[in-house]
N, C-alpha and C. Protein backbone atom coordinates (compact mmCIF):
# COMPACT_ATOMS: atom_id res chain seq x y z
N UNK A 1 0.83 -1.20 0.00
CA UNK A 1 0.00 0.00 0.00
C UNK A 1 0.87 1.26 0.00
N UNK A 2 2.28 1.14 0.71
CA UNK A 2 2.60 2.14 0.46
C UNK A 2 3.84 2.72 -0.67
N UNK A 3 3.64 1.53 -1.18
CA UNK A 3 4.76 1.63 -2.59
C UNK A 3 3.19 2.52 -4.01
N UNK A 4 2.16 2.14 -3.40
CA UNK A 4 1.35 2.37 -4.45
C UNK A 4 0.86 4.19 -3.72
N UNK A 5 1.00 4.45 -2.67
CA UNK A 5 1.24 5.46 -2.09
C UNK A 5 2.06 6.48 -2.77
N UNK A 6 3.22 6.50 -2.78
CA UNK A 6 4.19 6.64 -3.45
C UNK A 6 4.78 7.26 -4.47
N UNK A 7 3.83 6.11 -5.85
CA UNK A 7 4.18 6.10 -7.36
C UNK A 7 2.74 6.36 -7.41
N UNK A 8 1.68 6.58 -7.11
CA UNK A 8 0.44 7.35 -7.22
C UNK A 8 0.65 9.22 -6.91
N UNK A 9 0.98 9.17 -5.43
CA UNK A 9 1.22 10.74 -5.40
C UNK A 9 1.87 11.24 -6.41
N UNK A 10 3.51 10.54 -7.23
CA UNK A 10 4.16 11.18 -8.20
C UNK A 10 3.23 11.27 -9.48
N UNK A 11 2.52 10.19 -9.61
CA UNK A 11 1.68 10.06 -11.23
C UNK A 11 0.82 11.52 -11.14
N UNK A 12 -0.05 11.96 -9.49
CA UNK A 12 -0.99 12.71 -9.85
C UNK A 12 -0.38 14.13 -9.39
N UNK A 13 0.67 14.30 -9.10
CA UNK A 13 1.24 15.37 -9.49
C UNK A 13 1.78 16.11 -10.73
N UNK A 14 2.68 14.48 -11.62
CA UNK A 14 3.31 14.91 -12.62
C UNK A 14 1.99 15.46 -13.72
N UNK A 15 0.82 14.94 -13.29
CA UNK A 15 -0.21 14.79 -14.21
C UNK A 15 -0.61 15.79 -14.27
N UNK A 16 -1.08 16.86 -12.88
CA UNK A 16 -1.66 17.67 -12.74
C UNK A 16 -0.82 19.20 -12.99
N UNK A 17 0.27 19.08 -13.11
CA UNK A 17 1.65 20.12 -13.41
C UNK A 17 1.00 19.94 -14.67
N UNK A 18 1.21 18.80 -15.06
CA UNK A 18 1.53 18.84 -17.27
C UNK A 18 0.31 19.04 -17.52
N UNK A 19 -1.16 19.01 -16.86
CA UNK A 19 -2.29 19.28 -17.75
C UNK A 19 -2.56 20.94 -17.45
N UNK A 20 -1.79 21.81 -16.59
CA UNK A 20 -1.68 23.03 -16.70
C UNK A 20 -0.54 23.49 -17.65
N UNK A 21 0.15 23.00 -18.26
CA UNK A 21 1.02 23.10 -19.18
C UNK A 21 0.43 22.92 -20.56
N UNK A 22 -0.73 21.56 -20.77
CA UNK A 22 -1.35 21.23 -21.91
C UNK A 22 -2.16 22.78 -21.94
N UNK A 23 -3.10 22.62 -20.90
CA UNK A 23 -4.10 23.67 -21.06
C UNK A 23 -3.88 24.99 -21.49
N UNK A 24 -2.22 25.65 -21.17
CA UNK A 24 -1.50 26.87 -21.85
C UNK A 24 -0.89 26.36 -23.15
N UNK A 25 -1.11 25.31 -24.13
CA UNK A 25 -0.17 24.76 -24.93
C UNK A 25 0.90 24.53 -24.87
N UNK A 26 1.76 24.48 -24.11
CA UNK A 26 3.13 24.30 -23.69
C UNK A 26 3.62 23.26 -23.88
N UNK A 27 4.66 23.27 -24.17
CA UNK A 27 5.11 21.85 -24.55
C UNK A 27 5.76 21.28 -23.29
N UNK A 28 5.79 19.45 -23.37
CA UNK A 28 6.35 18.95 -22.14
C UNK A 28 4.34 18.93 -21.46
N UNK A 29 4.02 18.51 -21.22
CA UNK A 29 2.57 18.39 -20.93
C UNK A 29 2.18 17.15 -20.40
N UNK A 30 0.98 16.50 -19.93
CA UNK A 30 0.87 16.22 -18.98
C UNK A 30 1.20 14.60 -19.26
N UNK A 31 1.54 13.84 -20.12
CA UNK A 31 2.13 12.82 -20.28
C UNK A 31 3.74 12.72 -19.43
N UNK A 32 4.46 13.53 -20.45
CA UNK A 32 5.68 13.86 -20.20
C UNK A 32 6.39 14.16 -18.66
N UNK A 33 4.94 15.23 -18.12
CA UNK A 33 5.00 15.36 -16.57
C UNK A 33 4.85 14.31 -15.45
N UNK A 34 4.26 13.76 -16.47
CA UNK A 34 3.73 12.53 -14.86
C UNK A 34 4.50 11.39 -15.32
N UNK A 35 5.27 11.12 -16.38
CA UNK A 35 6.32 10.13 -16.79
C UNK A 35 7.59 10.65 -16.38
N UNK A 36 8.09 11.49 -16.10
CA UNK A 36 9.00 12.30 -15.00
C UNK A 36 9.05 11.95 -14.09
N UNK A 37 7.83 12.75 -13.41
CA UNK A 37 7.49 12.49 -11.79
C UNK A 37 7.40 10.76 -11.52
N UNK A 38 6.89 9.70 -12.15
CA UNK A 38 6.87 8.59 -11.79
C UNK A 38 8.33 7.97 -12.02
N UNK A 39 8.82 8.57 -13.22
CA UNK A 39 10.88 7.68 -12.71
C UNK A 39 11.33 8.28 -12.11
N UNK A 40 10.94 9.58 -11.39
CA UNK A 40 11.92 9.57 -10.51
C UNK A 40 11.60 8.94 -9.07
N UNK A 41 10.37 9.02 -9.12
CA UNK A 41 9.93 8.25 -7.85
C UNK A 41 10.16 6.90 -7.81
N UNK A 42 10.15 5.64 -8.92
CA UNK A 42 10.25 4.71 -9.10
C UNK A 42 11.91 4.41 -8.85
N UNK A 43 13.02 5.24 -9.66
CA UNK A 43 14.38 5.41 -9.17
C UNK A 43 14.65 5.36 -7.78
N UNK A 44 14.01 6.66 -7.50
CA UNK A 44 14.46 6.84 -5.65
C UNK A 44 13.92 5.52 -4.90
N UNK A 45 12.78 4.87 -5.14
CA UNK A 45 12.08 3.70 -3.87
C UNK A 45 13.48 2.79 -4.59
N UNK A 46 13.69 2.48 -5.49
CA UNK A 46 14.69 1.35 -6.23
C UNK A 46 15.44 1.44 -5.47
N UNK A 47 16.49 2.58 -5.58
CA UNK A 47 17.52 2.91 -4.87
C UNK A 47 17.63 2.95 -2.92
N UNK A 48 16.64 2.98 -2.55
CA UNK A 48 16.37 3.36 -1.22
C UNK A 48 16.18 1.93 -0.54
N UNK A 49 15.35 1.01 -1.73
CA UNK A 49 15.62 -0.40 -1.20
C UNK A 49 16.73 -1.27 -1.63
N UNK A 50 17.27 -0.79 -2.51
CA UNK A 50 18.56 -1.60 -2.92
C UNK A 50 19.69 -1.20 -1.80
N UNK A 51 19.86 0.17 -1.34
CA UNK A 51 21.03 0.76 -0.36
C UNK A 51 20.51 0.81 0.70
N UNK A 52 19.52 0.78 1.46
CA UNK A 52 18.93 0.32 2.60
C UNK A 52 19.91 1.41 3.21
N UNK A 53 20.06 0.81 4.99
CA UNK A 53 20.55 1.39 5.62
C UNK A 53 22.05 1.77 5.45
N UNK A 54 22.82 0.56 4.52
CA UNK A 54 24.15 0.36 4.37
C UNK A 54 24.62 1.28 3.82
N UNK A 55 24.03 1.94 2.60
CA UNK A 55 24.78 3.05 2.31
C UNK A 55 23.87 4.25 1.84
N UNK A 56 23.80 5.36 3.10
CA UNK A 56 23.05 6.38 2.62
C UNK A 56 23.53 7.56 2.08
N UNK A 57 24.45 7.25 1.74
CA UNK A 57 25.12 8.45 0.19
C UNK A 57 24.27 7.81 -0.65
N UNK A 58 24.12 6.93 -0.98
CA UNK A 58 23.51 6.34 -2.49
C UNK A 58 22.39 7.02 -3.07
N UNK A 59 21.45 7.19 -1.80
CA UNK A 59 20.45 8.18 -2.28
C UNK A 59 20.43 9.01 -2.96
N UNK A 60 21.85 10.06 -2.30
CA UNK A 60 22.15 11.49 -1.83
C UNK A 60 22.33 11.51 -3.81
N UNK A 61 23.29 10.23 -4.06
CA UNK A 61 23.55 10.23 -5.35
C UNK A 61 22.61 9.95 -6.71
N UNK A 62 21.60 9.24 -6.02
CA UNK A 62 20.72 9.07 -7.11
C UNK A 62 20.10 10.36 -7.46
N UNK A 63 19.44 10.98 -5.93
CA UNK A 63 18.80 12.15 -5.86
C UNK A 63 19.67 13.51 -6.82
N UNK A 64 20.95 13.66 -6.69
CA UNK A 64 21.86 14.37 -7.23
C UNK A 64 21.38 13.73 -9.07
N UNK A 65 21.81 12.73 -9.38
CA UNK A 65 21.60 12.50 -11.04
C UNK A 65 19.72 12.56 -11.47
N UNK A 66 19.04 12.30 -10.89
CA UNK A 66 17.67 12.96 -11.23
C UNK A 66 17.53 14.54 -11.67
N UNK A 67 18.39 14.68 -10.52
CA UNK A 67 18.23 16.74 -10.81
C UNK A 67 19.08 16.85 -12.13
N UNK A 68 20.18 16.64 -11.63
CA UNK A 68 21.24 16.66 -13.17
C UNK A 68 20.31 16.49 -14.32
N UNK A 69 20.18 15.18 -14.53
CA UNK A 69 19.50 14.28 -15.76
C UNK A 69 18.34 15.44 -16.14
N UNK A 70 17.32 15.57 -15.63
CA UNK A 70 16.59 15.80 -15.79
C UNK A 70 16.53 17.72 -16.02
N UNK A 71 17.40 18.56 -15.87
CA UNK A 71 18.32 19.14 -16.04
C UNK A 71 18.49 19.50 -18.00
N UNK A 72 18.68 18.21 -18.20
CA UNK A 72 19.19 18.33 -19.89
C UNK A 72 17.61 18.19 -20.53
N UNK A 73 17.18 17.17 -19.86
CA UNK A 73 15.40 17.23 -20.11
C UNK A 73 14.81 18.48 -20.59
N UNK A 74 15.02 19.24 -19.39
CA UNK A 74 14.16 20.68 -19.50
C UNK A 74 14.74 21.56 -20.66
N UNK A 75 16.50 21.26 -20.69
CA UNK A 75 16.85 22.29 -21.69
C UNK A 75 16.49 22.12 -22.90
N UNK A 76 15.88 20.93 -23.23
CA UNK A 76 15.32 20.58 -24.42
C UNK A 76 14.08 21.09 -25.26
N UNK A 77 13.41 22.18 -23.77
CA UNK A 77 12.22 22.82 -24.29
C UNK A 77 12.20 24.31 -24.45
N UNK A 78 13.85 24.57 -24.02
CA UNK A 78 13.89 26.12 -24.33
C UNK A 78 14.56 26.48 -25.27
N UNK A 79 13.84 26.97 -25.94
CA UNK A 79 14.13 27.85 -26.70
C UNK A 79 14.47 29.22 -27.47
N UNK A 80 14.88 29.61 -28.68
CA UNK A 80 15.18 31.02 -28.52
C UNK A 80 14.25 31.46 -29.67
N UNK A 81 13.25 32.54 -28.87
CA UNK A 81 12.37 32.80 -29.91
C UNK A 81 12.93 33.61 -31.16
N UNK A 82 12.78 33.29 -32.43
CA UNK A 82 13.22 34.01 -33.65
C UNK A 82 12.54 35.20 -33.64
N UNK A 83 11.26 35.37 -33.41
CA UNK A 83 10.64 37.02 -33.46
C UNK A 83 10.95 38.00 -33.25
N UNK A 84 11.66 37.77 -32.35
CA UNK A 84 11.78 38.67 -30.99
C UNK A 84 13.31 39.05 -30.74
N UNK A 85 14.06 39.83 -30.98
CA UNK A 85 15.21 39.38 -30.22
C UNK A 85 15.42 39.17 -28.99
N UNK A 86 16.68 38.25 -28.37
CA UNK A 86 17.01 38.04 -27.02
C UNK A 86 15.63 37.71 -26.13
N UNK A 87 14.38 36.94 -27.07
CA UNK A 87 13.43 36.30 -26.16
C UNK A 87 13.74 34.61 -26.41
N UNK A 88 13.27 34.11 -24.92
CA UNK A 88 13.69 33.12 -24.81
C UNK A 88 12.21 32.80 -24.33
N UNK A 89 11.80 31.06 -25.03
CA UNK A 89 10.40 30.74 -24.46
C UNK A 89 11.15 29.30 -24.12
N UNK A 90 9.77 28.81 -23.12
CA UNK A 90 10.23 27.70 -22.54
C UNK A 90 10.42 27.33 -21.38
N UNK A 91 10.91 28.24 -20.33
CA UNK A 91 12.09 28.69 -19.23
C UNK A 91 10.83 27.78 -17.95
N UNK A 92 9.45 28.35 -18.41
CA UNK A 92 8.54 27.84 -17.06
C UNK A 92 8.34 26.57 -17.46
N UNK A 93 8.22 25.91 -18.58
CA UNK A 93 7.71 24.63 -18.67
C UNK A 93 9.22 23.74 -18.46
N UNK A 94 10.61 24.27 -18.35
CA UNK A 94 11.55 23.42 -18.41
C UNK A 94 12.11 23.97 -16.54
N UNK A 95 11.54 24.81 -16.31
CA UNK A 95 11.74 24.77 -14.39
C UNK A 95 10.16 23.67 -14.24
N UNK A 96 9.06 23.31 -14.56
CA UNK A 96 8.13 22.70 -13.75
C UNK A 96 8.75 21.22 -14.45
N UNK A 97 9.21 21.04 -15.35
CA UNK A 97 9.86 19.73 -15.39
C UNK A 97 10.52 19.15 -14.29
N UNK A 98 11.89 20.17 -14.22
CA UNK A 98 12.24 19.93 -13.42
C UNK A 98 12.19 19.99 -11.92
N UNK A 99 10.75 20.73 -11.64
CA UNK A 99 10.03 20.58 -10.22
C UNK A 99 9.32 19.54 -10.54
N UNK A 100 9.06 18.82 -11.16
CA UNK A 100 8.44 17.57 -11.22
C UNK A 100 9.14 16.44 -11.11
N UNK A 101 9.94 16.36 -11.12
CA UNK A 101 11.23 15.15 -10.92
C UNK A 101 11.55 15.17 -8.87
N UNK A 102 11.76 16.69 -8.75
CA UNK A 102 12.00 16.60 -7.77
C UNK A 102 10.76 16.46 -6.69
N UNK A 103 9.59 16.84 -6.98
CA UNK A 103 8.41 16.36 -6.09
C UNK A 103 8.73 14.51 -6.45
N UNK A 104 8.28 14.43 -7.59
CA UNK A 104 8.27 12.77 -7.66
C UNK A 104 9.43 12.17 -7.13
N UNK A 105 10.57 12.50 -6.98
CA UNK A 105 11.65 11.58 -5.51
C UNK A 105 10.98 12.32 -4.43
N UNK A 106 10.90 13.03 -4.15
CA UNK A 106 10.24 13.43 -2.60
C UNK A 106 8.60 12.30 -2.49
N UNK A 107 8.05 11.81 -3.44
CA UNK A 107 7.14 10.97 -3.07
C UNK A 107 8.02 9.41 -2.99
N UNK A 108 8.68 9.57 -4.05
CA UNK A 108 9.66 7.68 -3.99
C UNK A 108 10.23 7.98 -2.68
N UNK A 109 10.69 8.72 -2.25
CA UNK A 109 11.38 9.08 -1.05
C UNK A 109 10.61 8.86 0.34
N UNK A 110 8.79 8.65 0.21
CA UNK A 110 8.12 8.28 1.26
C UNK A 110 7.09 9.61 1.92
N UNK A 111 7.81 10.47 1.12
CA UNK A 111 7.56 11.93 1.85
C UNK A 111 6.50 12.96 0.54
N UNK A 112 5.20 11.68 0.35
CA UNK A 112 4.19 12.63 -0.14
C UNK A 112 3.92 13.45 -0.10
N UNK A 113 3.69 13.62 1.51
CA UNK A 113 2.93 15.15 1.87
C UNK A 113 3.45 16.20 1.21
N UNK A 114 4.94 16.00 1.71
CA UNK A 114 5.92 16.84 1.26
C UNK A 114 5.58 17.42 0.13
N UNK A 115 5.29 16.30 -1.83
CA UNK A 115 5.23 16.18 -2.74
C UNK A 115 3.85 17.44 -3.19
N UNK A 116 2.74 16.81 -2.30
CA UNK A 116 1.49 17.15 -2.54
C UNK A 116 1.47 18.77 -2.15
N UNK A 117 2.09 18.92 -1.37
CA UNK A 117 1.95 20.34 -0.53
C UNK A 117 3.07 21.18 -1.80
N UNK A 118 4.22 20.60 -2.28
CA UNK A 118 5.18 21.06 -3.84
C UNK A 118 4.54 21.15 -4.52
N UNK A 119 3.21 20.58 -5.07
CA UNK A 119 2.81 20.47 -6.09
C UNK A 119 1.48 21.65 -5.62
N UNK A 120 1.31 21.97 -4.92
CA UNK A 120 0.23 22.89 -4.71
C UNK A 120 0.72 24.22 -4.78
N UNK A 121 1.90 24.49 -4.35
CA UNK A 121 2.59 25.96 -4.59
C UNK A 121 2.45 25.94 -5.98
N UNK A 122 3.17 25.02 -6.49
CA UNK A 122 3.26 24.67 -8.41
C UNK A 122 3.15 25.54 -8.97
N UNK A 123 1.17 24.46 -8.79
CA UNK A 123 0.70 25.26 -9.13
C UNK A 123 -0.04 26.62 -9.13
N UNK A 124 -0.05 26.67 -7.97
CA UNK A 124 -0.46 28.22 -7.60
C UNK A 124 0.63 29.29 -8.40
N UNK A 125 1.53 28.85 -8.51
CA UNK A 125 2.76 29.39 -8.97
C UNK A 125 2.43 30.01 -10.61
N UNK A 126 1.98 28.37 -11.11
CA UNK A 126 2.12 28.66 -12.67
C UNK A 126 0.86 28.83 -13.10
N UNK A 127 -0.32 29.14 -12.21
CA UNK A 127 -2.08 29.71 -12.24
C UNK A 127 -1.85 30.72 -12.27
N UNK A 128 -1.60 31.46 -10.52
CA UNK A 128 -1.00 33.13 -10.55
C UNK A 128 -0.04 33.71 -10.86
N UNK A 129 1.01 33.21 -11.37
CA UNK A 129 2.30 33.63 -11.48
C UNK A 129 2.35 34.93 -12.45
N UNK A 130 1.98 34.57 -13.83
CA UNK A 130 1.31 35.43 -15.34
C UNK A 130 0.75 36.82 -14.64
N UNK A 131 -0.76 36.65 -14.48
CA UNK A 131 -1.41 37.83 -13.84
C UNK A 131 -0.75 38.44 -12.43
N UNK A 132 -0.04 37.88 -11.48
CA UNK A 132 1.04 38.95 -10.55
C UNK A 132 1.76 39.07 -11.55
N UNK A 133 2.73 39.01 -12.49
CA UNK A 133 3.86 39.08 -13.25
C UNK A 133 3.37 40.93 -14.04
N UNK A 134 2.04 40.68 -14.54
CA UNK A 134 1.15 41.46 -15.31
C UNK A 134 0.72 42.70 -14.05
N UNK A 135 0.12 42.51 -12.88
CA UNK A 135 -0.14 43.47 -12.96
C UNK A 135 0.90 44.43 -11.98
N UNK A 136 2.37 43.49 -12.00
CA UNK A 136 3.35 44.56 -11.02
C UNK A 136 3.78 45.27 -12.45
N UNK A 137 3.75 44.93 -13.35
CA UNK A 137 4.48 45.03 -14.74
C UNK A 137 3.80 46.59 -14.94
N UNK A 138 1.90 46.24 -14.91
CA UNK A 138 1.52 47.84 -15.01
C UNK A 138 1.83 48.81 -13.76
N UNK A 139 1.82 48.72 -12.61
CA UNK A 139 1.87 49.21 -11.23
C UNK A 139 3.38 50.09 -11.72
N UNK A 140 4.39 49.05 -11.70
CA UNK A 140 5.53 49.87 -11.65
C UNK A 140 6.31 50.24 -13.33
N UNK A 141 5.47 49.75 -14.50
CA UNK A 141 6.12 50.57 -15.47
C UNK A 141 6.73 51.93 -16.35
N UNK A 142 7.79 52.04 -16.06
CA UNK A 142 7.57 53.55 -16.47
C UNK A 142 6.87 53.75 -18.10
N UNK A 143 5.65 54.68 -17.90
CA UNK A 143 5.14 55.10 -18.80
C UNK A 143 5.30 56.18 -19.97
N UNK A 144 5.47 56.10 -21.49
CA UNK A 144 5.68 56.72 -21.87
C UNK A 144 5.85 58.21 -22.11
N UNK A 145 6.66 59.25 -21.76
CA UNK A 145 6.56 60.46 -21.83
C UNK A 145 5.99 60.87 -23.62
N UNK A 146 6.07 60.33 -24.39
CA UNK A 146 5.75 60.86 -25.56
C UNK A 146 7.04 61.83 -26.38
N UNK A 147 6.70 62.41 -27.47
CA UNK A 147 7.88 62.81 -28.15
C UNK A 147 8.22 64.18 -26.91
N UNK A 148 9.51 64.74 -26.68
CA UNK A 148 10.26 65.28 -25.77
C UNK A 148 9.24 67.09 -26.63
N UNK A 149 9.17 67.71 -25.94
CA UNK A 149 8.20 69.43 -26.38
C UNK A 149 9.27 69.87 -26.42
N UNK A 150 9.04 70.78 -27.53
CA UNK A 150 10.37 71.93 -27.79
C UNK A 150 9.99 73.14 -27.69
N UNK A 151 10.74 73.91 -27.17
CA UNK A 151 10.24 75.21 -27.22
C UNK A 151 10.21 76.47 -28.70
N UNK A 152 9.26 76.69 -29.39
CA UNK A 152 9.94 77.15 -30.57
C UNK A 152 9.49 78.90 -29.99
């Protein structure tokens, strides 16, 4: 029960990250998310019962190559927009990747709550994030003065 504990919390996290990702079109979406979140959770319980008490670096190390690994994952979805100069898209769907790896070992790891309570900032994060982003953007923008008046 509690291996299915576990690799359930990671599935309905990774799931629920990537179908707010589908729902903005974003790529990396809710397949991708919850196939994340479940190897890494499936890795970490592997590892946690293979190194048991005997060696608890092993974790430290698996936990370390998830982030890494997963790391090259995300860079795979950013990109550099051609339109635009010096815009870059991507950046939020290849950080919730990789917050999705790391909730899903925090569930292989035993420590759902932990996972569930990560995955609720998330998404609060990537719901409100846009509109706070938007309206400090109007609050503190400096607004156009218009062409400079001359005195003739």
């Amino acid at each position: 029960m509690d291996l299915a504990a576990r690799l359930g919390s990671a599935l309905v996290i990774g799931s629920a990250i990537g179908l707010d990702r589908d729902l903005r079109n974003k790529p990396a979406g809710m397949r991708t998310q919850a196939l994340v979140a479940l190897g890494a959770a499936v890795i970490t319980i592997a590892c946690i019962n293979a190194a048991g008490p005997r060696d608890p670096g092993a974790v430290s190390r698996v936990l370390q190559g998830i982030i890494t690994g997963v790391g090259f994952l995300g860079g795979g979805v950013i990109l550099h927009a051609g339109d635009r100069e010096g815009a870059v898209v991507g950046l939020t769907t290849a950080a919730s990747v990789w917050v999705v790896a790391c909730l899903g070992a925090a569930c292989g790891a035993g420590q759902w709550e932990l996972g569930l309570l990560g995955a609720a900032l998330s998404l609060a994060v990537l719901k409100l994030g846009h509109p706070f982003e938007k309206a400090i953007e109007r609050i503190f923008r400096r607004r156009p003065q218009g062409p400079p008046k001359t005195d003739l």
